[in-house]
Structure formats: C-alpha cells, structure tokens
Protein backbone atom coordinates (compact mmCIF):
# COMPACT_ATOMS: atom_id res chain seq x y z
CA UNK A 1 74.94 14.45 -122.18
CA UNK A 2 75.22 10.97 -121.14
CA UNK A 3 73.48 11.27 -117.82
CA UNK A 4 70.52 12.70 -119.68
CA UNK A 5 69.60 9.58 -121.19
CA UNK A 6 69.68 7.14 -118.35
CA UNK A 7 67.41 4.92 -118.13
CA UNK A 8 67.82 4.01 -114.23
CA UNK A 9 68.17 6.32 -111.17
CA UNK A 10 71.85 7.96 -110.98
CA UNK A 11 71.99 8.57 -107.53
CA UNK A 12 69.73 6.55 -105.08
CA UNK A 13 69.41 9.61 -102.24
CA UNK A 14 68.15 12.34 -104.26
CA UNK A 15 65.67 10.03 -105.78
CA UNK A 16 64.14 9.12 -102.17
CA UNK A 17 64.38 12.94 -101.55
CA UNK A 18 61.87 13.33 -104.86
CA UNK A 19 59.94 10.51 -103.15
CA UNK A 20 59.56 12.48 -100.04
CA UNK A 21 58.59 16.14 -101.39
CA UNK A 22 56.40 14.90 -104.22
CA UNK A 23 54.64 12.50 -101.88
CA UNK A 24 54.42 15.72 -99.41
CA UNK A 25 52.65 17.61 -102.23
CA UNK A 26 50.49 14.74 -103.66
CA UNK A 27 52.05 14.37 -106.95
CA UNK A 28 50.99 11.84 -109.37
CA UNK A 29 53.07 12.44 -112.64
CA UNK A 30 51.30 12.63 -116.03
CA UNK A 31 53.25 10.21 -118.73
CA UNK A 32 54.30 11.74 -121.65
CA UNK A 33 51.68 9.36 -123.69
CA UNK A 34 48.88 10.87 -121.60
CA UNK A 35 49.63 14.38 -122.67
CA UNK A 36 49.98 13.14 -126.27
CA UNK A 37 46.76 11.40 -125.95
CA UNK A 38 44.48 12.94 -123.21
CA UNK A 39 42.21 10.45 -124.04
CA UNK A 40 44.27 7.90 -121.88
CA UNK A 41 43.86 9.92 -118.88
CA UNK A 42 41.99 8.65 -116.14
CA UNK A 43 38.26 9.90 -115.91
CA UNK A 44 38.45 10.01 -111.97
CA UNK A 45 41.60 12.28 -112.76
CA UNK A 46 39.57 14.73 -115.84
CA UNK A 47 36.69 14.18 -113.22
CA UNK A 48 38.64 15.97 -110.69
CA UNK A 49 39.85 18.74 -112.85
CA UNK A 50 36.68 20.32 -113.20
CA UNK A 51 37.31 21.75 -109.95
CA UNK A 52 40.66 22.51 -109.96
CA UNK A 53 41.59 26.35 -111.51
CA UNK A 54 43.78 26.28 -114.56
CA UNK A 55 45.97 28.75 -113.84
CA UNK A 56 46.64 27.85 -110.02
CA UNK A 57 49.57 25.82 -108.60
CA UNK A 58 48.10 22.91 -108.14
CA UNK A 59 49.60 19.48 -108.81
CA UNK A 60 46.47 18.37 -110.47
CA UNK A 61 46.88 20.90 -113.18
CA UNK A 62 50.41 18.80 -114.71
CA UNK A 63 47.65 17.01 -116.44
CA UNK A 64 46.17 19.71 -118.21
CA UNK A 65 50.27 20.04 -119.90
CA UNK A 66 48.96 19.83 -123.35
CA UNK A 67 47.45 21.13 -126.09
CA UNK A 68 43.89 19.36 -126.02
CA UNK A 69 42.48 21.87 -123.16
CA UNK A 70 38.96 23.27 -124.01
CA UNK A 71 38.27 27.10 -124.29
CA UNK A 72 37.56 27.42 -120.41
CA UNK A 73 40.65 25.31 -119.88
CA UNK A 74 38.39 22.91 -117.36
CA UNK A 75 37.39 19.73 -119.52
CA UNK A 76 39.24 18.35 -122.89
CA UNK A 77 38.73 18.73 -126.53
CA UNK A 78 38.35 16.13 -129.25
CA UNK A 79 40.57 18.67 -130.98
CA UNK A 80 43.65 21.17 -129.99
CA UNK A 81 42.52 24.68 -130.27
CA UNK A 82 43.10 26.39 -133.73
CA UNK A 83 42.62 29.08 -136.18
CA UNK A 84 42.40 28.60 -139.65
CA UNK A 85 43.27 32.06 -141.36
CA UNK A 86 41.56 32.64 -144.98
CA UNK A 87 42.62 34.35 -148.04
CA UNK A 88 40.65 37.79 -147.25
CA UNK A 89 43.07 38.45 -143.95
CA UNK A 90 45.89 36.83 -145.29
CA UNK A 91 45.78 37.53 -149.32
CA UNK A 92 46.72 33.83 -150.37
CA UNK A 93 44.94 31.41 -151.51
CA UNK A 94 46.35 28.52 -149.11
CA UNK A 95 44.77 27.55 -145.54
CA UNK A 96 47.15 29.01 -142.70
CA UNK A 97 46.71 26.64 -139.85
CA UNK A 98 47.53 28.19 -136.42
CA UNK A 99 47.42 26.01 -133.17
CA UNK A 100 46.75 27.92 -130.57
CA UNK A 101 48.97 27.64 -127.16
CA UNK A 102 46.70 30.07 -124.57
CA UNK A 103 45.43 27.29 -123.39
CA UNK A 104 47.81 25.52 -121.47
CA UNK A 105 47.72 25.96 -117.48
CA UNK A 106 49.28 28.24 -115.28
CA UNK A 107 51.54 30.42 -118.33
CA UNK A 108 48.73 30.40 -120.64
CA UNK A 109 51.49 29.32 -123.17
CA UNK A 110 52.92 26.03 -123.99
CA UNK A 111 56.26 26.70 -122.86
CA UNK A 112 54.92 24.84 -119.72
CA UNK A 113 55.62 21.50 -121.54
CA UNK A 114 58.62 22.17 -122.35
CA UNK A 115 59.52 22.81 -118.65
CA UNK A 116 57.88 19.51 -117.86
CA UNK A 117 59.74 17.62 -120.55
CA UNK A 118 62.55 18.93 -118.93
CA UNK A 119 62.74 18.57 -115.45
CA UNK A 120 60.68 15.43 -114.94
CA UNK A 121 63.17 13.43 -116.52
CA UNK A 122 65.51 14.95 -114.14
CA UNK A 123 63.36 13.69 -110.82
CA UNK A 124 62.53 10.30 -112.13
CA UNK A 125 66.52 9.12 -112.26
CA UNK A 126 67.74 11.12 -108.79
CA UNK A 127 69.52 13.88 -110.76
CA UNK A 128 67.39 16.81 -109.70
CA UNK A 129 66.85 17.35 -105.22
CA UNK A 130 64.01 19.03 -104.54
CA UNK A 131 65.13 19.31 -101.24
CA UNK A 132 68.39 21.18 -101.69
CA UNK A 133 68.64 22.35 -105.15
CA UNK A 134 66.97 25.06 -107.08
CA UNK A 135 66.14 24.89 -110.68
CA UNK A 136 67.37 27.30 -112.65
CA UNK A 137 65.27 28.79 -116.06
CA UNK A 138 67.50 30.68 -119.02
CA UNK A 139 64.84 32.05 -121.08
CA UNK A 140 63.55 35.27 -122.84
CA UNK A 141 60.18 34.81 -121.97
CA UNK A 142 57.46 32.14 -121.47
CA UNK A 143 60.21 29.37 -120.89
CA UNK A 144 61.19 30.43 -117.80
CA UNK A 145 57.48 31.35 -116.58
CA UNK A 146 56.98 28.05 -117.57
CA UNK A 147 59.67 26.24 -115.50
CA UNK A 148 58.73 28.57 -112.16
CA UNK A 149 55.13 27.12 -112.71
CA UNK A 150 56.01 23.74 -112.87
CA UNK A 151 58.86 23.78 -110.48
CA UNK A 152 56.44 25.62 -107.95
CA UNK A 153 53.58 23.39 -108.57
CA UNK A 154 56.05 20.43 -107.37
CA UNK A 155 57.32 22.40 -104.71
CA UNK A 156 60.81 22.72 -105.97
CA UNK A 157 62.58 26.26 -105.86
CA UNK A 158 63.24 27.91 -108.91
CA UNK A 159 64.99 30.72 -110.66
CA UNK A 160 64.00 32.44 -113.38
CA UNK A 161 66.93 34.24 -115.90
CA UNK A 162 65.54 36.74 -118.61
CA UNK A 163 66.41 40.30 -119.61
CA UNK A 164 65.87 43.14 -118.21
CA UNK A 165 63.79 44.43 -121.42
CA UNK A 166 61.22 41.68 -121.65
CA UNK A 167 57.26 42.69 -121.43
CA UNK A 168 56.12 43.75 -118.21
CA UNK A 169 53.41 41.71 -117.93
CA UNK A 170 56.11 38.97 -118.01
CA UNK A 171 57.46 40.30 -114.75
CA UNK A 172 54.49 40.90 -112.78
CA UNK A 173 53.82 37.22 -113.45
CA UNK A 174 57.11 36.35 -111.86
CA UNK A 175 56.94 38.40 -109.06
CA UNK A 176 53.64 36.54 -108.15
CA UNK A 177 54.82 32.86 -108.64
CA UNK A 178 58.62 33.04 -107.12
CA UNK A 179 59.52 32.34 -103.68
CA UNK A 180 61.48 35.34 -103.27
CA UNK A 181 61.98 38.35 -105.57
CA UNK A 182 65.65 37.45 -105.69
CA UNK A 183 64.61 34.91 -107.85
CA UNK A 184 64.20 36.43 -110.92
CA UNK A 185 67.86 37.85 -112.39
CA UNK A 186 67.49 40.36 -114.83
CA UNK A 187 70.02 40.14 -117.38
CA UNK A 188 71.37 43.28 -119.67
CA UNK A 189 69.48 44.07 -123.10
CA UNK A 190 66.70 41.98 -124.82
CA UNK A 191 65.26 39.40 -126.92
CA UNK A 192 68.70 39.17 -128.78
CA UNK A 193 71.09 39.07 -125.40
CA UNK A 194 71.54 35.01 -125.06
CA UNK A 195 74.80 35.29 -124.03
CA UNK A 196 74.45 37.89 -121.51
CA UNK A 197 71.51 35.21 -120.34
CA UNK A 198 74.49 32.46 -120.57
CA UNK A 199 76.56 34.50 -118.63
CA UNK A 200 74.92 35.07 -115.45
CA UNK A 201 74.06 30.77 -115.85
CA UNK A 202 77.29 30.27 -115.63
CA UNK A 203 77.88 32.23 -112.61
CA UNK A 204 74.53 30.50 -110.83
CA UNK A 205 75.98 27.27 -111.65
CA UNK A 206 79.20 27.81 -109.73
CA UNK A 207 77.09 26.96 -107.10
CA UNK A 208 75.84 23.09 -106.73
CA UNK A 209 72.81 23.94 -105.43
CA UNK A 210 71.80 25.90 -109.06
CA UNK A 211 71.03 23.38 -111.63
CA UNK A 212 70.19 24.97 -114.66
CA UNK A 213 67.22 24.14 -117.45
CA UNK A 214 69.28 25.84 -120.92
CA UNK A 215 66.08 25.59 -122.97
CA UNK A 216 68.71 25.75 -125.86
CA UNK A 217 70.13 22.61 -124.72
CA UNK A 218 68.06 20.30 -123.45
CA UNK A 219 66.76 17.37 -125.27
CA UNK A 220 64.22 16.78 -122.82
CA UNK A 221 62.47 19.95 -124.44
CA UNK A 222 63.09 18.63 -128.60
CA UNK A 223 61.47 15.16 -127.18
CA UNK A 224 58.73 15.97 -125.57
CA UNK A 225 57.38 18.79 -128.51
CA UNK A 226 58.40 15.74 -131.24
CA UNK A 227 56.30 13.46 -128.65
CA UNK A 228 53.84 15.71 -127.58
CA UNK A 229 53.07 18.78 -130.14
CA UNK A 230 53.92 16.84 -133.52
CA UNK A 231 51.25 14.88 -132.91
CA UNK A 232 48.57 17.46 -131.68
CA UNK A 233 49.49 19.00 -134.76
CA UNK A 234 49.09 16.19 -136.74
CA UNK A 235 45.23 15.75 -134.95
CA UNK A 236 44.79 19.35 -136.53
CA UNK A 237 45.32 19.19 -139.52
CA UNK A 238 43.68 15.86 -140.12
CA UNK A 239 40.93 17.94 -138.16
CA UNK A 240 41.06 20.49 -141.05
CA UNK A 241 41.58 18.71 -143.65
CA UNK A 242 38.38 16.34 -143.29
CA UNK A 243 37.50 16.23 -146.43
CA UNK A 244 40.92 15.06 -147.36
CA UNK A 245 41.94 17.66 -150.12
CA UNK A 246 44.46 19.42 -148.14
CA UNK A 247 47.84 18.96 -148.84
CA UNK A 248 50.39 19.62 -145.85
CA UNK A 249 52.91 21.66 -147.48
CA UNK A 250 54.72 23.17 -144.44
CA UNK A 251 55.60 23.66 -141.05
CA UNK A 252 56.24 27.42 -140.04
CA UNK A 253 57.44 28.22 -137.00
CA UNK A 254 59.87 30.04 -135.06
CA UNK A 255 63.42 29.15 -134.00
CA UNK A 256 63.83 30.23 -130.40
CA UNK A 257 64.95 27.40 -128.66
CA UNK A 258 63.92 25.05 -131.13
CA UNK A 259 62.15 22.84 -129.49
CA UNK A 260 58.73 23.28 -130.84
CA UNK A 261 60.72 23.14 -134.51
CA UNK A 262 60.63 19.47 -133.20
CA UNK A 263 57.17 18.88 -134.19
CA UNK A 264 58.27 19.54 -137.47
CA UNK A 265 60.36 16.29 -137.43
CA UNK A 266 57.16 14.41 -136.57
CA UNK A 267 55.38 15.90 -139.12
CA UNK A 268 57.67 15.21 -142.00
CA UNK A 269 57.60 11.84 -141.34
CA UNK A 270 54.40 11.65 -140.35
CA UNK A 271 52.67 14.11 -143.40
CA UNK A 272 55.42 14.83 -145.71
CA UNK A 273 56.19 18.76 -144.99
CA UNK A 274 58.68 20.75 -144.66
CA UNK A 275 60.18 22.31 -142.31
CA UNK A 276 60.40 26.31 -142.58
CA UNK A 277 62.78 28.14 -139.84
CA UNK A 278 61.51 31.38 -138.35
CA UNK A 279 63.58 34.16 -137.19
CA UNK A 280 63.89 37.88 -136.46
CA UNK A 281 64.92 40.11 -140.07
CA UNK A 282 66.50 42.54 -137.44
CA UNK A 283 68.73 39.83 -135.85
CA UNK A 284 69.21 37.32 -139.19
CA UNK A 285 71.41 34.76 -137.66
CA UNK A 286 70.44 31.70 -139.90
CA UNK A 287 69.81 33.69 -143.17
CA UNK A 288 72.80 35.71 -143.03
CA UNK A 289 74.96 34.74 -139.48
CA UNK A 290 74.07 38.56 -138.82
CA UNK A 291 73.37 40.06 -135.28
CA UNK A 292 70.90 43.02 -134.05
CA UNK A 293 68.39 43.76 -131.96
CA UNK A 294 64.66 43.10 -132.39
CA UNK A 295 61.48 42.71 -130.14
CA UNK A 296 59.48 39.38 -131.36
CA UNK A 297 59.39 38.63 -128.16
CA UNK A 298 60.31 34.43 -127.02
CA UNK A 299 62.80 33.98 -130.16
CA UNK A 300 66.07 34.83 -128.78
CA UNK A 301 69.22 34.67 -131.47
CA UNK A 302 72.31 35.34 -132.28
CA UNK A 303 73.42 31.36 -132.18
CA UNK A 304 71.83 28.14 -133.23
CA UNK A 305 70.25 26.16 -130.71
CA UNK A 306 72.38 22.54 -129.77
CA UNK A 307 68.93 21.15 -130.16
CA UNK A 308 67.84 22.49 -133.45
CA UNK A 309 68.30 19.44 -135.96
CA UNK A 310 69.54 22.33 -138.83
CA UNK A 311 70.10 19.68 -141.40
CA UNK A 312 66.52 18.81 -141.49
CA UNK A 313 65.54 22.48 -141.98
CA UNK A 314 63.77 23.34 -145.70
CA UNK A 315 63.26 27.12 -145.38
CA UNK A 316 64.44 30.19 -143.27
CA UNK A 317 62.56 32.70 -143.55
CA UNK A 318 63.40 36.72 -142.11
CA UNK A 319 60.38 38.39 -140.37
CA UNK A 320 60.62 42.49 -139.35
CA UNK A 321 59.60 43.01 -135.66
CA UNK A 322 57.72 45.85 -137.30
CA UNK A 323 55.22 43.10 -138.82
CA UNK A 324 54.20 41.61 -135.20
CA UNK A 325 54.47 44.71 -133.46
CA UNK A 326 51.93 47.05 -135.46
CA UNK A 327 49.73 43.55 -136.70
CA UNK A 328 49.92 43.18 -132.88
CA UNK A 329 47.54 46.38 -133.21
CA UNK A 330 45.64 45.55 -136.13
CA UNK A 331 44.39 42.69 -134.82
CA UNK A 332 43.82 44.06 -131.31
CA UNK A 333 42.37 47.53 -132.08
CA UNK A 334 38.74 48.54 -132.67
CA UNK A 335 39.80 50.35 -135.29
CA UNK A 336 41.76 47.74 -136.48
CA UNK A 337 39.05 44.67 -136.22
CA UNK A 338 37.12 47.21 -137.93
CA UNK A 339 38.43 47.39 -141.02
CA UNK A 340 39.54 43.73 -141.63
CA UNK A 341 35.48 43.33 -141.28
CA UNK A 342 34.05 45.93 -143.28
CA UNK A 343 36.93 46.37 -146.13
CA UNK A 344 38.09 42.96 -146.53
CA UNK A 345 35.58 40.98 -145.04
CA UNK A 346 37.14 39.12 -142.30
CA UNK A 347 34.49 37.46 -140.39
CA UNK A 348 33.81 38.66 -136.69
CA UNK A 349 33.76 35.33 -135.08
CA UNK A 350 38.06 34.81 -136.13
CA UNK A 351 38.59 38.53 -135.71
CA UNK A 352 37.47 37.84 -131.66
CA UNK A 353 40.30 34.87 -131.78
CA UNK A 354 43.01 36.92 -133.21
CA UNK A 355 44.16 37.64 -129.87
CA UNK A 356 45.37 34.33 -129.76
CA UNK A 357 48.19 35.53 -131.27
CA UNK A 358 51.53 36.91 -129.52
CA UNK A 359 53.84 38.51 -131.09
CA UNK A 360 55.73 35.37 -131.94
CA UNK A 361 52.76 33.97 -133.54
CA UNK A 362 51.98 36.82 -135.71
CA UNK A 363 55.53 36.40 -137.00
CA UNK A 364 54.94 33.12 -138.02
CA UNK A 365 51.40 33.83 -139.98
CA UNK A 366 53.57 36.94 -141.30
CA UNK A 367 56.34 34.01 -142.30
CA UNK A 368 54.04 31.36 -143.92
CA UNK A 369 52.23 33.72 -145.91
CA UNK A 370 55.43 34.74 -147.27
CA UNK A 371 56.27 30.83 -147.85
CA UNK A 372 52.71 30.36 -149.52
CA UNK A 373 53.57 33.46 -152.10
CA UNK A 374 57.08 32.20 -152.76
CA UNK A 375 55.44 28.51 -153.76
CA UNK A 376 52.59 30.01 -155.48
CA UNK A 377 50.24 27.72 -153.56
CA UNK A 378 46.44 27.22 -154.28
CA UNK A 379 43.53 26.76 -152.25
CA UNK A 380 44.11 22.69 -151.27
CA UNK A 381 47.48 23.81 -149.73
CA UNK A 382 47.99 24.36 -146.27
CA UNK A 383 50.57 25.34 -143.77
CA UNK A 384 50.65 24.52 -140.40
CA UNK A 385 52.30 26.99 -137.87
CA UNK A 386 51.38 27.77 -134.07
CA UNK A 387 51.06 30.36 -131.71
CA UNK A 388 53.15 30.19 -128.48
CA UNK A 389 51.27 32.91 -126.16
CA UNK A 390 48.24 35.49 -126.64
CA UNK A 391 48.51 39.43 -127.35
CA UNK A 392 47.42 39.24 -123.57
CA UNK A 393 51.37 39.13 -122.64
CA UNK A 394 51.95 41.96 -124.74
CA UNK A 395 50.05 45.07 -123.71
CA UNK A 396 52.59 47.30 -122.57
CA UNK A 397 54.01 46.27 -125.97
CA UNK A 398 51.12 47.80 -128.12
CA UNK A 399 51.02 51.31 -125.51
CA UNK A 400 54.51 51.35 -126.89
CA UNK A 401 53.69 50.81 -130.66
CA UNK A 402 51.23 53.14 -129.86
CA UNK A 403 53.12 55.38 -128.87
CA UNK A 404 56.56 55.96 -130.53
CA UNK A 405 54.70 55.00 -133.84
CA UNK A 406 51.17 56.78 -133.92
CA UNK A 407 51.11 59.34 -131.47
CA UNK A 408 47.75 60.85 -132.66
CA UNK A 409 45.88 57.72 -132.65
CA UNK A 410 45.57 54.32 -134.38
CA UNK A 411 42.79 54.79 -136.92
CA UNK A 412 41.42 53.78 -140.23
CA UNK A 413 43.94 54.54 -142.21
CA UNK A 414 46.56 53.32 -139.95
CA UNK A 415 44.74 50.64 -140.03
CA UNK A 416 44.68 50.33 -143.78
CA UNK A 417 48.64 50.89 -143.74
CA UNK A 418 49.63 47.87 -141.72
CA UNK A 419 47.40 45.58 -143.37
CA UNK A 420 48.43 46.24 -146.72
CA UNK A 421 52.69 46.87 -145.63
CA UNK A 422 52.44 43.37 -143.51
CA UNK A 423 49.68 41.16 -144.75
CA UNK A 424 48.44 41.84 -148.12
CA UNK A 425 52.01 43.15 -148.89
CA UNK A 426 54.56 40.53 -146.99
CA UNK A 427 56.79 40.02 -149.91
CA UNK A 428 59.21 36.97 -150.67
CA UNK A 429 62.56 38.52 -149.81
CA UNK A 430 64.81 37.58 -146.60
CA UNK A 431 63.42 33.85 -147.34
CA UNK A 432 66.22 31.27 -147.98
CA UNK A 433 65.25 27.55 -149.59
CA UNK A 434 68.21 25.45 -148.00
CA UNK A 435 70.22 23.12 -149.94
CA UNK A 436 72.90 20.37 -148.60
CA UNK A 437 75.34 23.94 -148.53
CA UNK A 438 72.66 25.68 -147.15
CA UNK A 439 72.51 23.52 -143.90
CA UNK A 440 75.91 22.60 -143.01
CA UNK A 441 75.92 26.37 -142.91
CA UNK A 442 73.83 26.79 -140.40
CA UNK A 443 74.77 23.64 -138.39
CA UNK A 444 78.51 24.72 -138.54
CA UNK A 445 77.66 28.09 -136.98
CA UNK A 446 76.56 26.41 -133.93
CA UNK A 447 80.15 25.04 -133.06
CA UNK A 448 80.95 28.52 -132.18
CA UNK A 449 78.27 28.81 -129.10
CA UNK A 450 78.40 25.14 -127.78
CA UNK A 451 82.19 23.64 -128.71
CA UNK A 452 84.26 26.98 -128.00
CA UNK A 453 81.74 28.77 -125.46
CA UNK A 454 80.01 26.29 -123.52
CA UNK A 455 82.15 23.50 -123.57
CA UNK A 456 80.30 20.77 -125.47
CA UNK A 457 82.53 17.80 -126.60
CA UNK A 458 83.14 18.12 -130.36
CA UNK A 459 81.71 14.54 -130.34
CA UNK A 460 78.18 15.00 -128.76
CA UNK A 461 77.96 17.87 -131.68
CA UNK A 462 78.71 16.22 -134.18
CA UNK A 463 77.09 13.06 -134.14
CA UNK A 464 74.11 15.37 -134.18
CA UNK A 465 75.05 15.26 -138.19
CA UNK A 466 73.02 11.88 -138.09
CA UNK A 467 69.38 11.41 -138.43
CA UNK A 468 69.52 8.55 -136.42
CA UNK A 469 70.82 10.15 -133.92
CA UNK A 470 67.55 12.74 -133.90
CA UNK A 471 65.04 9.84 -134.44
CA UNK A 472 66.94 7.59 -131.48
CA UNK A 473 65.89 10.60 -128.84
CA UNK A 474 62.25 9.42 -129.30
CA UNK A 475 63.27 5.80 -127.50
CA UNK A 476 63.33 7.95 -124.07
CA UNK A 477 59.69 8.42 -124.71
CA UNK A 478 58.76 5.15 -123.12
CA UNK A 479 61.82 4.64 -120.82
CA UNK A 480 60.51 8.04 -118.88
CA UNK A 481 57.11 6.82 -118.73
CA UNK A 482 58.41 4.04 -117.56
CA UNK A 483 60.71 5.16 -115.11
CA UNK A 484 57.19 7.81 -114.16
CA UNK A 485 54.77 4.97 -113.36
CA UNK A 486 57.51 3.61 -111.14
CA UNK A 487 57.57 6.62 -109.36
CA UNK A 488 54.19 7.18 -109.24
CA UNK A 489 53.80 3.72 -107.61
CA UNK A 490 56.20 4.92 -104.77
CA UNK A 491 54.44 7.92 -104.42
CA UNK A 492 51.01 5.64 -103.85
C-alpha cells in the first residue's frame, strides 16, 4: 500500500509517458477541490462545457466528475440533484433525502468518480503507462463502466471484469466504449460472485501490462467519496434543511465497495449521523456472515471491503432483492405511478423523478425507512441516503420481474401489493444496531478475503483498527492536487 500514498513520482519514465499521451489528448486534470466545489472551476472551462455532450468521451467532460451537474447535465447547480421522499410514499414521518447520481457524465452514475479518484493518482506519480499498460476494472456494475469511461476519455486502454449475469443494458454500454470486445471478461454467476471476479484479476495481473483498479481496495476510491460526496451531501441537506429544524439522524447507504459509505465519515464529523450499512437480505454477509445469491444490482458481497472503515459503522440493515425489484415497477409503471397518485397522494412532479432510482437506490429508501421505524422518528428527522444509477440501467430487469412474477400484467392491485409488502409494510427485522462486539465482528471477517486470499500484510489490516489511520487518508487530498497542477503545468 505504500506506493499508493506517495507523494512524488515513483518512476520518472512512465510519468513522461503520461506527459506525452495526455498532452496528445489535451488533458487538463480537474483537482479534487474543484469537483468538491465546482464553484472553483474556471468560467472559460464551464464556458466551454456548454458545448461539449455529457455523455461523450471527451476530456472536457472530467470536469463535469461530480455531483453539482444540472438536469441537462450542460451548466452547474447551486445544489446536487435530490429527492426528498414524504410520508405518503414512504409511511414515516421523517424526510428521506436521496441524492441523485444520473447525473454524472458518460455512466450516468457516480461510479465515474470513483474511477477518477482512482486512477489519477496513479498517472500523477508515474505508476500507471498509458502507453503500455491497460487498466483493469473488477466490478459488478457501474464501477467498471465507470473506469472504461474515464480510462477511454484519457486515452488509456482498459478492461472491464463483471459477471456474466449483470443487466444487459450494462453490456451494450461496454461493447460501445471498449477498444476491443475482448475487453470485457465475463466472469461466472452474479451480483454475489466477487471471488470468481477476483479470480480472473488475478490471472490478468500475471501479466505486467494489466494493472488492476479492485474497487474493494483502493483508497483512492474511500478518499475521493469522503472528499468529494460527503460534502455534496452535506450542501444537501443544509439545502433541505433551510429552515434549520432538521436533524441529520443518518446516513443510509449501501455497502458495495464501500466507498461511497465514505461520505458517511464526513458526515459524522461534519453533522453528527450515523452511519447505517446496506446490504442484500439474500446474501447477509455483515448481519449474519451468511452467503446467497441476490440481484440488487452494484452491491456485490460475500466479504467486507479492505476499505470499509467497519468500526465506524452504527447500523446494518438486510434489504430483500424482492423490495427493489418489484418497487423497481411500482415506481416505473403507469399503473404503478397511478396509484401512488390517486390512493396515497404522491404528487406527480416526484413520481416523474422516481426513475432516479436504480435498483440499489430503491434498496436504500427501502433500508432507511426501515431505520426511521426502528427509531420512531418524527417529522424534523431526516436521513440522508443516495442513489447510484437510474431505473434506466435496469429495463431488462423489470421485463424480467414482469415476467416470472406477473405474467398477466402489472395492474392496480399489483400495484397495491408492492406498495403496502415493501413501503408502507418494510418492517424492522434483519436490522442490526452495532455495538463495540458488533464491529470487531464485522472487521474480523474481512481478514479472511484480504490476509489469507489476497495477500494483504496483517499489518496494513490492522492498523486500519485506528481512526487516525481513516482520518490521515484525507492528507492525500491536497498532495494529489498538488502533484495535478504540476502536471497540468507540463501538459501547458
């Protein structure tokens, strides 16, 4: 891990080979303050943008890597895109906070900063060669869309690793950004195969010319979401809570790699919540170190990610795949829109922006209104969660839904079903509040994947123990942005 955190170029000739293709494809680098704070961008730059198309591999679009894009994804907001769900689709009383991630470039999910905070640190100290190597993506979904998109926006090969059972919409995508077909390695099962993902990694690293991005283990992804997303969370709910009443309970969101959870370490310092872990009730790894398979797509499981910080963790809480995969049709259904607005009132205007949601997003709503019932909170409480992708990766999902459960149609009373089994009825089993036990649980069951199977030194885990050691990551903040302006000036 140590050549992770230099904070000077490792090797001198693969730097000047970064020099050379970025210069090639007229790369200026956003710093990671700019995408925290769009606002510092240059207005010749946002300007420019205007004219540029957000989902296009263009070099210009790096600085549209954050979450203050506007809803045609052209200019910026004052304020990242949200939803704020109320009691009559939700049935509690407290404001669910959603940000919304559609609108970052390229994936249309903000998995794309997480590839940046990634690989850039990579190319600013010489350890990445655009000119021989090709960057390799582990994900099970929008991860590895995301590093293709940035890598081919810098003009640096790339490989994306997923399984073989992922949406087909996630394909197509791939098939349309890679070099070559060959790129994309289809792994055996699904969302709950990581090692079968780990597996073929290790094979592509055998050769030097594969350099691979684990998701799952690279602190360049917890920094820049603590860097980046805390804070545009943070900008949201003050945005929310204007009138100053709300109280920031918690932050719901997913595990999958764990780097968004990262945010949650801002905003516990920052606002005082806590942190609630999401994860698959089919697959309950952290509630019960079980196994399975589920299909909330983009939260693979079955280990503990080496950058989750566990023993900061307040909650884990067990959502059923059959919660996002028949909301996924509520909220995306004419029949379903339908009765949210005429039985229960839902205005029109948020049931348009419910397709915001992917499936991992409607896992977390499912999970904080599960949180909000099992602390009885009121009307000045709020929990903040987010929403990785829109329902628009997850079509062939809902034809499936569709199909294998309501073969004669999805209507009102279908309708009526799912709302009141996974909204109005989300109980508060399969939810865990964590103790001091409760966490060295869960951080002890991640020796298993990274000490015995991937060969991490028992002394880079452990010294994760430490807070310190979590809140010292943040001092590469400024040494990449430093070591970025100096390659920007190279670049001219």
């Amino acid at each position: 891990m140590s050549n992770l955190f230099s904070q000077t170029v490792v090797d001198q000739a693969v730097y000047d080979n970064v020099v050379v293709q970025l210069k090639e494809k007229g790369v200026r680098l956003p710093r990671i303050a700019e995408l925290a704070d769009p606002s510092t961008i240059a207005p010749a730059i946002v300007s420019d943008l205007q004219n540029v198309d957000p989902d296009a591999a263009d070099v210009r679009n790096l600085f549209r890597v954050h979450w203050y894009n506007d809803a045609e994804r052209k200019g910026f907001a004052d304020t990242p895109a949200h939803l704020v769900l109320p009691s009559a689709l939700t049935g509690v009383r407290a404001k669910i906070i959603v940000a919304v991630g559609a609108r970052f470039p390229m994936i249309r999910a903000h998995k794309v900063l997480a590839a940046y905070g990634c690989l850039v640190p990579r190319l600013v100290t010489g350890q990445f060669d655009p000119l021989a190597q090709r960057s390799v993506w582990p994900s099970t979904g929008n991860y590895c869309r995301g590093g293709v998109a940035i890598a081919t926006t810098l003009g640096c090969r790339s490989v994306a690793v997923l399984p073989e059972l992922m949406s087909s919409e996630r394909f197509r995508w791939l098939e349309e950004w890679v070099a070559d077909k060959r790129d994309i390695v289809r792994t055996p099962g699904s969302e709950s195969n990581l090692k079968e993902i780990y597996d073929a990694c290790r094979e592509l690293a055998e050769d030097p010319q594969n350099v691979i991005f684990n998701q799952f283990s690279e602190f360049g992804n917890y920094i820049i979401h603590r860097a980046v997303t805390g804070p545009a969370l943070e900008a949201v709910f003050n945005a929310v809570n204007a009138e100053g009443r709300l109280v920031p309970r918690a932050f719901v969101c997913a595990s999958g790699s764990s780097g968004t959870l990262a945010a949650g370490d801002h905003l516990k310092k920052k606002l005082g919540s806590a942190i609630a872990v999401v994860e698959a009730l089919e697959c309950p790894t952290l509630l019960r170190n079980g196994y399975g398979e589920h299909n909330i797509q983009g939260i693979g499981d079955k280990h503990v990610p080496l950058i989750h910080n566990a023993l900061n963790s307040d909650f884990v809480i067990g959502v059923s795949d059959q919660a996002s995969d028949h909301l996924n049709l509520l909220f995306n259904t004419e029949e379903g829109k339908a009765y949210l607005a005429h039985r229960k009132g839902v205005d029109p205007t948020l049931l348009a922006q419910l397709s915001a949601l992917g499936l991992s997003g409607i896992a977390n709503v499912v999970a904080a209104i599960k949180l909000a019932r099992h602390l009885d909170l009121g009307e000045d409480d709020a929990l903040v969660t987010v929403a990785t992708d829109s329902a628009e990766m997850y079509g062939s999902q809902a034809e499936k839904t569709l199909k294998r459960a309501y073969p004669d149609g999805f209507d009102a009373v279908s309708a009526a079903e799912v709302a009141g089994r996974h909204l109005f009825g989300a109980a508060t089993d399969n939810l865990e509040e964590l103790d001091h036990v409760g966490r060295q649980r869960i951080f002890n069951l991640g020796y298993y994947t990274w000490v015995e199977q991937q060969g991490v030194a028992l002394d880079d885990f452990d010294r994760r123990r430490d807070p310190r050691f979590w809140d010292g990551l943040m001092d590469m903040v400024p040494v990449w942005d430093g070591l970025i302006d100096t390659l920007n000036a190279r670049l001219g």
